[in-house]
C-alpha atoms as a PDB file:
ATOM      1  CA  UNK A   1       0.000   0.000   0.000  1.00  0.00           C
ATOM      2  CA  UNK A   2       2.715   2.307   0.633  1.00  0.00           C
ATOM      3  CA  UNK A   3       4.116   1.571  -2.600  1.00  0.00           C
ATOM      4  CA  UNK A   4       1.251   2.724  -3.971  1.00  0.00           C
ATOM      5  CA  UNK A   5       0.551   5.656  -2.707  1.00  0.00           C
ATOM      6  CA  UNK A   6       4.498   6.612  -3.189  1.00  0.00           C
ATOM      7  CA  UNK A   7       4.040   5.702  -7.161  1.00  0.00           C
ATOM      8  CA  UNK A   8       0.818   7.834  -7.188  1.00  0.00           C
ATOM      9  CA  UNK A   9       2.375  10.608  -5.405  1.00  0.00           C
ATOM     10  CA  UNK A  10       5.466  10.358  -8.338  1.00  0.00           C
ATOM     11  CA  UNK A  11       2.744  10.321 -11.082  1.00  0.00           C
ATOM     12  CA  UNK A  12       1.112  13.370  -9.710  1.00  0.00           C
ATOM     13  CA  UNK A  13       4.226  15.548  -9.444  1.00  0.00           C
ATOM     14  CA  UNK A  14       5.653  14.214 -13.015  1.00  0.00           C
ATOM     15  CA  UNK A  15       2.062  15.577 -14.109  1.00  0.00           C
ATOM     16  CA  UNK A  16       2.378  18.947 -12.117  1.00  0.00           C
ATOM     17  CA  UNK A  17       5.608  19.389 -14.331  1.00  0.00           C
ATOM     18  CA  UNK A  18       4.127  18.604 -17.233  1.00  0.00           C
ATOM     19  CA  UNK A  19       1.033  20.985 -16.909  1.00  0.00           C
ATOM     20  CA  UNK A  20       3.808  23.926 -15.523  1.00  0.00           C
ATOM     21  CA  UNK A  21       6.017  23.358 -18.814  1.00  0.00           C
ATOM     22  CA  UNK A  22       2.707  23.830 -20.916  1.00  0.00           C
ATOM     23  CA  UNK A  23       1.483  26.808 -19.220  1.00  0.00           C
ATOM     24  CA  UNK A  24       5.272  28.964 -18.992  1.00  0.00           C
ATOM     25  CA  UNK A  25       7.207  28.103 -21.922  1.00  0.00           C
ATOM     26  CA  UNK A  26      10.133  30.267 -21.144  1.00  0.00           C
ATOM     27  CA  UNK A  27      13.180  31.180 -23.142  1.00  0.00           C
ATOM     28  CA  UNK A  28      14.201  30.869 -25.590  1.00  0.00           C
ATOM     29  CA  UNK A  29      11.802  33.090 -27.389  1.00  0.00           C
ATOM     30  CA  UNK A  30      11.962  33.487 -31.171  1.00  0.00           C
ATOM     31  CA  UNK A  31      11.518  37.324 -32.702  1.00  0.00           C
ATOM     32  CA  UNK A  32      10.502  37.244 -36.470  1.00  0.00           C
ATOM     33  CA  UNK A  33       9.998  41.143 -38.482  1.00  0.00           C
ATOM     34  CA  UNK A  34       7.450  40.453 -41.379  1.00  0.00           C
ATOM     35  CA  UNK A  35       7.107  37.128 -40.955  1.00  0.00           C
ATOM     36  CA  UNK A  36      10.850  36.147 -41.100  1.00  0.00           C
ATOM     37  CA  UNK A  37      13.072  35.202 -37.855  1.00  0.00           C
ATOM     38  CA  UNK A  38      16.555  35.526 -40.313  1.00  0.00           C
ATOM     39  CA  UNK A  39      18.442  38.452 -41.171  1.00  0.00           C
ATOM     40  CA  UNK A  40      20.227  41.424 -39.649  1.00  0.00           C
ATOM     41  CA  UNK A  41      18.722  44.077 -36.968  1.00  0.00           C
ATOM     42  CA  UNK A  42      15.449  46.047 -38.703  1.00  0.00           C
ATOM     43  CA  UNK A  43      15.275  49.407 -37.925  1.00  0.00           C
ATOM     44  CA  UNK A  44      11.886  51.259 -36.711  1.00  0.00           C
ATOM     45  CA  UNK A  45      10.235  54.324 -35.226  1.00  0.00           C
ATOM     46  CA  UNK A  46       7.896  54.417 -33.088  1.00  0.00           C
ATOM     47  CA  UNK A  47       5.741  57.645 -31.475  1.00  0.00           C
ATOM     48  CA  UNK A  48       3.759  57.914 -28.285  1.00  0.00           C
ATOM     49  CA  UNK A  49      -0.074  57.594 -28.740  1.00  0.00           C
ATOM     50  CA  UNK A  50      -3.125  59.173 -26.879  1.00  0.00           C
ATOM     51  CA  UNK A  51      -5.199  62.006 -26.073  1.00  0.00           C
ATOM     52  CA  UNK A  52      -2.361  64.056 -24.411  1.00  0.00           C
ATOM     53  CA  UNK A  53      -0.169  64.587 -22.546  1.00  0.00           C
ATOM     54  CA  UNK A  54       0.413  61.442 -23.569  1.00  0.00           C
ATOM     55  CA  UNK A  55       3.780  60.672 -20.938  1.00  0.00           C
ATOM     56  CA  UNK A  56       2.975  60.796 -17.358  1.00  0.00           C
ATOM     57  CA  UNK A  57       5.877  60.665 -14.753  1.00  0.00           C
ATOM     58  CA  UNK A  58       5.459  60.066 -11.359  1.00  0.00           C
ATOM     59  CA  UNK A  59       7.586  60.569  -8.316  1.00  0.00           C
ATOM     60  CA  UNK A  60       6.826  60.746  -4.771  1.00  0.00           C
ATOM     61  CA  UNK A  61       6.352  64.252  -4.274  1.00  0.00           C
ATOM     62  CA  UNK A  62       5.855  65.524  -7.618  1.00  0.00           C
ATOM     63  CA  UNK A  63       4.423  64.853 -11.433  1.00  0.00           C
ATOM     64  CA  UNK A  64       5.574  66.173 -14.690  1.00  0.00           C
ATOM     65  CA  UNK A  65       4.348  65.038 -18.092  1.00  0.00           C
ATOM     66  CA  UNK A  66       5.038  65.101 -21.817  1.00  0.00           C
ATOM     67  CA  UNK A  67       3.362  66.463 -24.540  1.00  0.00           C
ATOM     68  CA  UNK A  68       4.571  63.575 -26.600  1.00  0.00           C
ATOM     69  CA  UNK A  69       7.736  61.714 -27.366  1.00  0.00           C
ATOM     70  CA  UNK A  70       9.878  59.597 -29.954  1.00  0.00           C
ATOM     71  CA  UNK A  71      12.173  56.857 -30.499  1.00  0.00           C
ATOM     72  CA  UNK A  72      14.031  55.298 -32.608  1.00  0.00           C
ATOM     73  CA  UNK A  73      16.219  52.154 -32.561  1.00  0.00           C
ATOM     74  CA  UNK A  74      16.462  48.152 -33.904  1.00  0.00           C
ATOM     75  CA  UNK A  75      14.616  44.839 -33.608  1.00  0.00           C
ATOM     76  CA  UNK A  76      16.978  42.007 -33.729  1.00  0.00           C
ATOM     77  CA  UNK A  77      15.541  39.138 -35.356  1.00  0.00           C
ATOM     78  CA  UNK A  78      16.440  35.390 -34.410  1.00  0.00           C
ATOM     79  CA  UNK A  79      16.221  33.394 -31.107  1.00  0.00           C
ATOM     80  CA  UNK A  80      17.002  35.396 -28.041  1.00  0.00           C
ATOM     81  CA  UNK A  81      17.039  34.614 -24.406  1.00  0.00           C
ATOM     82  CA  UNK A  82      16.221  38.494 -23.136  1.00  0.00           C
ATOM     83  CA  UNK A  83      16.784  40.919 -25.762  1.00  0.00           C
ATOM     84  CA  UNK A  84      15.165  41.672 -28.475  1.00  0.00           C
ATOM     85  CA  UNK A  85      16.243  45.195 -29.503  1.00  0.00           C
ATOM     86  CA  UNK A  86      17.486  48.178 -28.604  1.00  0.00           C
ATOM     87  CA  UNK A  87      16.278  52.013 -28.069  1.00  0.00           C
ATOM     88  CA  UNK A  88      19.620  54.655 -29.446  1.00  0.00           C
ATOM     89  CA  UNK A  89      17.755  57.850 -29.432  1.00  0.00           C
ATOM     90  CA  UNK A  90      14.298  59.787 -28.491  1.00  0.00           C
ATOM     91  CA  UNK A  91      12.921  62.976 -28.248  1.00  0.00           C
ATOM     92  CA  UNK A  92      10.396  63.900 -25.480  1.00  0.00           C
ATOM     93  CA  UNK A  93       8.332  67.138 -26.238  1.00  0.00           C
ATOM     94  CA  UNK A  94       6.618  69.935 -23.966  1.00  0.00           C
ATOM     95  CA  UNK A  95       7.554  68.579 -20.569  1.00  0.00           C
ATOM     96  CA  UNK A  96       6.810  70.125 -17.974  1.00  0.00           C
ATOM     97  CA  UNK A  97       6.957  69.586 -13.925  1.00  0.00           C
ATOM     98  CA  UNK A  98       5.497  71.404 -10.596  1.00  0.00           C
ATOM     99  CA  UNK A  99       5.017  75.198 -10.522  1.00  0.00           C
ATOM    100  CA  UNK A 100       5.055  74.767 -14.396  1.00  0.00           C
ATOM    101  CA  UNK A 101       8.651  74.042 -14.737  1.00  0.00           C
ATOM    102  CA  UNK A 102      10.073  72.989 -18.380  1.00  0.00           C
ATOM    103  CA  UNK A 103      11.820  69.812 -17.697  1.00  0.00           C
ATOM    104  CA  UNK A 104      13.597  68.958 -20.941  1.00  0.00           C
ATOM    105  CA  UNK A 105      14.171  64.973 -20.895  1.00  0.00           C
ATOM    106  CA  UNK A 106      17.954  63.704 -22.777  1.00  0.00           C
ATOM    107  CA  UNK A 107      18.654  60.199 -22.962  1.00  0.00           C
ATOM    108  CA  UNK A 108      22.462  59.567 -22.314  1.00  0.00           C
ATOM    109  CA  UNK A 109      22.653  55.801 -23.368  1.00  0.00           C
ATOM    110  CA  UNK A 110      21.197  53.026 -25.608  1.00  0.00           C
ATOM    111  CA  UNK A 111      18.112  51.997 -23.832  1.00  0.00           C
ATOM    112  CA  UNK A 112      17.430  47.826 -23.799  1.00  0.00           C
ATOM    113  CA  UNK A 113      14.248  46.268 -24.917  1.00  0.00           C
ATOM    114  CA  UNK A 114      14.004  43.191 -23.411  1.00  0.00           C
ATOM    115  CA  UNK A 115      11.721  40.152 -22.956  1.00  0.00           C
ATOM    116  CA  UNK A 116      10.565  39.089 -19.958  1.00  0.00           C
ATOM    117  CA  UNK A 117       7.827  36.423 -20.209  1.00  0.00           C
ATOM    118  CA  UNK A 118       6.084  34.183 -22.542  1.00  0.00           C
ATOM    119  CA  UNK A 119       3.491  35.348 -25.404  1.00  0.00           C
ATOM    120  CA  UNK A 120      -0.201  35.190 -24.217  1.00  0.00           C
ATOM    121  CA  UNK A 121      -2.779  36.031 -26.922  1.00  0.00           C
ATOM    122  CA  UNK A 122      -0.704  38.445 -28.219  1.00  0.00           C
ATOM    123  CA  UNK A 123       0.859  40.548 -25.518  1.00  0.00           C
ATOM    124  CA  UNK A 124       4.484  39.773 -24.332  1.00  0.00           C
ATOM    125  CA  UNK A 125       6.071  40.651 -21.312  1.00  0.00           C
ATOM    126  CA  UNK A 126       8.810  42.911 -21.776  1.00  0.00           C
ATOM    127  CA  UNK A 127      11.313  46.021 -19.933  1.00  0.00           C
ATOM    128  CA  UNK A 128      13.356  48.820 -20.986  1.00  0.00           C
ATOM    129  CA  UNK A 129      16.583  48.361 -19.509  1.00  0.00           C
ATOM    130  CA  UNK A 130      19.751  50.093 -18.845  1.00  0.00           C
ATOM    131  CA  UNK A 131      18.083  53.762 -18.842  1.00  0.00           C
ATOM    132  CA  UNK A 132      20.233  56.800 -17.845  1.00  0.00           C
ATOM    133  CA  UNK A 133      18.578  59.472 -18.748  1.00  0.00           C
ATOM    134  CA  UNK A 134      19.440  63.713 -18.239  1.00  0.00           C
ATOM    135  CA  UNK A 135      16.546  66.262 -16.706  1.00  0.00           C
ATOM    136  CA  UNK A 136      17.957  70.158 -17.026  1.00  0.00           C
ATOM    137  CA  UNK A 137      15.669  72.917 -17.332  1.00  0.00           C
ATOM    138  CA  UNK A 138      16.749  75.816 -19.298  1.00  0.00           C
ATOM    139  CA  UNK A 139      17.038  78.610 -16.828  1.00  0.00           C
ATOM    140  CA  UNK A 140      18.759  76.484 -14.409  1.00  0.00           C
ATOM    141  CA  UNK A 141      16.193  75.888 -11.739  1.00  0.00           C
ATOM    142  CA  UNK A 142      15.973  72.318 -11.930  1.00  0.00           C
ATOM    143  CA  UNK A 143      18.086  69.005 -12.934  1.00  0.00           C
ATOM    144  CA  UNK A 144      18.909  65.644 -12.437  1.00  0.00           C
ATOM    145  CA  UNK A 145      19.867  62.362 -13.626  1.00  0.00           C
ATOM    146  CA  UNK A 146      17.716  58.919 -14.113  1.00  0.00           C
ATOM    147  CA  UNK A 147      18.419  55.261 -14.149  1.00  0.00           C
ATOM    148  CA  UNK A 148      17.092  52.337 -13.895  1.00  0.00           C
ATOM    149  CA  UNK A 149      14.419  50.153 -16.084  1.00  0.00           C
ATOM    150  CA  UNK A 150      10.739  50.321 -16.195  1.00  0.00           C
ATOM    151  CA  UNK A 151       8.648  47.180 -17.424  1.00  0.00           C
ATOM    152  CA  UNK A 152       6.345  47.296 -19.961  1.00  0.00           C
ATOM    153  CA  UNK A 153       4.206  44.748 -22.599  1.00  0.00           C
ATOM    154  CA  UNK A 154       4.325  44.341 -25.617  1.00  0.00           C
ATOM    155  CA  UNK A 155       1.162  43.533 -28.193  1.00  0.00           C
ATOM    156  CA  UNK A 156       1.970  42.787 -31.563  1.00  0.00           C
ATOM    157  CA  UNK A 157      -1.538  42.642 -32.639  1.00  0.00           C
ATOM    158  CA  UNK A 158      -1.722  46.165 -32.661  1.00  0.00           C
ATOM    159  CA  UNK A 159       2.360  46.901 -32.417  1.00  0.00           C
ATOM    160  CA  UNK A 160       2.221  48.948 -29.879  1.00  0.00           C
ATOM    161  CA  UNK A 161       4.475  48.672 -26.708  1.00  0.00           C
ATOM    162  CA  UNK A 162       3.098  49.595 -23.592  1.00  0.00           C
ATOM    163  CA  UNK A 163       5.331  50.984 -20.683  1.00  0.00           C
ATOM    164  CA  UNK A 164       3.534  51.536 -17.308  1.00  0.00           C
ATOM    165  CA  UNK A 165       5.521  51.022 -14.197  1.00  0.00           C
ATOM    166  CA  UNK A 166       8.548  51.670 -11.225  1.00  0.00           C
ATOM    167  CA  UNK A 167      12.056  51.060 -11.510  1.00  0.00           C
ATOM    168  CA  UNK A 168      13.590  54.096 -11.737  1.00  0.00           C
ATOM    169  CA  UNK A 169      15.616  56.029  -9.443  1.00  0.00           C
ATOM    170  CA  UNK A 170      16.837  60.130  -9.521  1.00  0.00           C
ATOM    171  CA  UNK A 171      19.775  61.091  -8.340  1.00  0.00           C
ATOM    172  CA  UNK A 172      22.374  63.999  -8.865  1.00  0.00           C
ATOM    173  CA  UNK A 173      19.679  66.708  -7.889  1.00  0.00           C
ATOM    174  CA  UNK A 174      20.683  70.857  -8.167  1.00  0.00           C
ATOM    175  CA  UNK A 175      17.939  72.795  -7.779  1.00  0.00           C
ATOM    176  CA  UNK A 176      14.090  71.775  -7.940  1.00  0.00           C
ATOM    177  CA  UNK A 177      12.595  73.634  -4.994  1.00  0.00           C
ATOM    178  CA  UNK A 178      12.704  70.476  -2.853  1.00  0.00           C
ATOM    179  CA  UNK A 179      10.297  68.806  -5.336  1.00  0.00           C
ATOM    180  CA  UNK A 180      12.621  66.118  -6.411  1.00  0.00           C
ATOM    181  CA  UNK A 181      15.170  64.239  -4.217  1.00  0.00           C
ATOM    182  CA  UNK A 182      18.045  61.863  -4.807  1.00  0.00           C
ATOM    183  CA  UNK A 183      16.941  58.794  -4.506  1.00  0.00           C
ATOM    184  CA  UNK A 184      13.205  59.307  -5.224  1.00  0.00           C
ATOM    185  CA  UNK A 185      11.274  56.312  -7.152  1.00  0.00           C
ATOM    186  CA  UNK A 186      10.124  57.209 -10.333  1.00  0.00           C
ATOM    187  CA  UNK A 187       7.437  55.476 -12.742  1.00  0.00           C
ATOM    188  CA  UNK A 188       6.716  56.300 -16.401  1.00  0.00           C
ATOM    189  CA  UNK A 189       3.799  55.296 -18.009  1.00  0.00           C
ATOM    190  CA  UNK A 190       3.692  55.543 -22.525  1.00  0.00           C
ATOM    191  CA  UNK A 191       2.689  54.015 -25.384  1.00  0.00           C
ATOM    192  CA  UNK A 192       4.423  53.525 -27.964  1.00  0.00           C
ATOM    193  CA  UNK A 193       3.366  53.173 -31.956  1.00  0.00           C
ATOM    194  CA  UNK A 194       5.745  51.227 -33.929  1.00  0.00           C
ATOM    195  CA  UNK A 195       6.072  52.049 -37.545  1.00  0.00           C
ATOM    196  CA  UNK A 196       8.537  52.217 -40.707  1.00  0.00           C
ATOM    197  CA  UNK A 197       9.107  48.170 -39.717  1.00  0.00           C
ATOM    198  CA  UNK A 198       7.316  45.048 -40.771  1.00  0.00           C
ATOM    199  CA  UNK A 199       4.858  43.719 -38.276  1.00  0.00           C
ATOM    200  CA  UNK A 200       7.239  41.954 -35.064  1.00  0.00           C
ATOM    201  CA  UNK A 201       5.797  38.634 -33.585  1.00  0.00           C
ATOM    202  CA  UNK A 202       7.225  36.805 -30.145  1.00  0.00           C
ATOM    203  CA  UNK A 203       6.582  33.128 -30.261  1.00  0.00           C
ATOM    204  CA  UNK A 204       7.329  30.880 -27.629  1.00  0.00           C
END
């Protein structure tokens, strides 16, 4: 009887990895651009969407938003454990912080996209990594640096990449009338339009 119950128990767990293999495939993950998983790195653009201001940033004792922003960058094609692409430049227009401060936004490194969970229906876990990023207003009342990653989903049905969430952290503060702080959390919440690239699709 013991026996048994061992060889049942040993059935049931063998199933319980079966059903967890199904359900989270993991990497590696395979990246095709029109259709095709081959070739080099495709370039693309891609603008923010929405009813505006269409960036929102969040920190714990102040907002400041966007008007609107840019990027531009590379999908890499081809099996990939994490990355998938990579962000080298974008503009951010019209932001602006507390007591109506202009808070230009400079990105000081390529910017990672990266994959972070398996394709369900569509939509793809994913993060920006390795952001440093430069905040200066013009007249001098206000800078400092950010770093840090943000996570963010992906959904190829309508190729649009969604960023919403913590993970960022400012530091190197002059100025700001106490409204920032080194040290202070930030989240970011965009999204993003691809275009001037063939449709990208994440399968499992």
């Amino acid at each position: 009887m013991k026996l048994r119950r061992q060889s049942l128990s040993m059935a049931s767990a063998a199933a319980l990895v079966l059903i967890g293999s199904a359900a989270y495939a993991g990497p590696p993950w395979t990246v095709s651009v029109g259709g095709s998983s081959a070739g080099g790195p495709a370039d693309y653009t891609a603008s923010t969407i929405g009813d505006g201001p269409d960036i929102a940033v969040t920190v714990p004792k102040a907002d400041f938003t966007c008007e609107a922003g840019t990027t531009l960058g590379s999908i890499a094609p081809g099996s990939t454990a994490a990355a998938i692409g990579r962000i080298a430049g974008s503009t951010f227009t019209d932001c602006f912080g507390p007591f109506g401060i202009e808070l230009p936004i400079r990105q000081t490194s390529v910017w990672d996209i990266n994959i972070t969970g398996d394709n369900v229906g569509g939509a793809t876990p994913a993060s920006i990594g390795n952001i440093t990023a430069h905040v200066e207003n013009p007249d001098g009342l206000c800078e400092f640096d950010i770093t840090g990653s943000v996570p963010a989903t992906f959904d190829e049905n309508t190729q649009q990449l969604h960023v919403d969430g913590g993970g960022l952290t400012i530091s190197n503060v002059s100025g700001c009338f106490g409204a920032f702080g080194n040290g202070n959390p930030m989240t970011f919440e965009a999204t993003f339009q691809l275009a001037d690239v063939a449709p990208v699709t994440i399968t499992n």
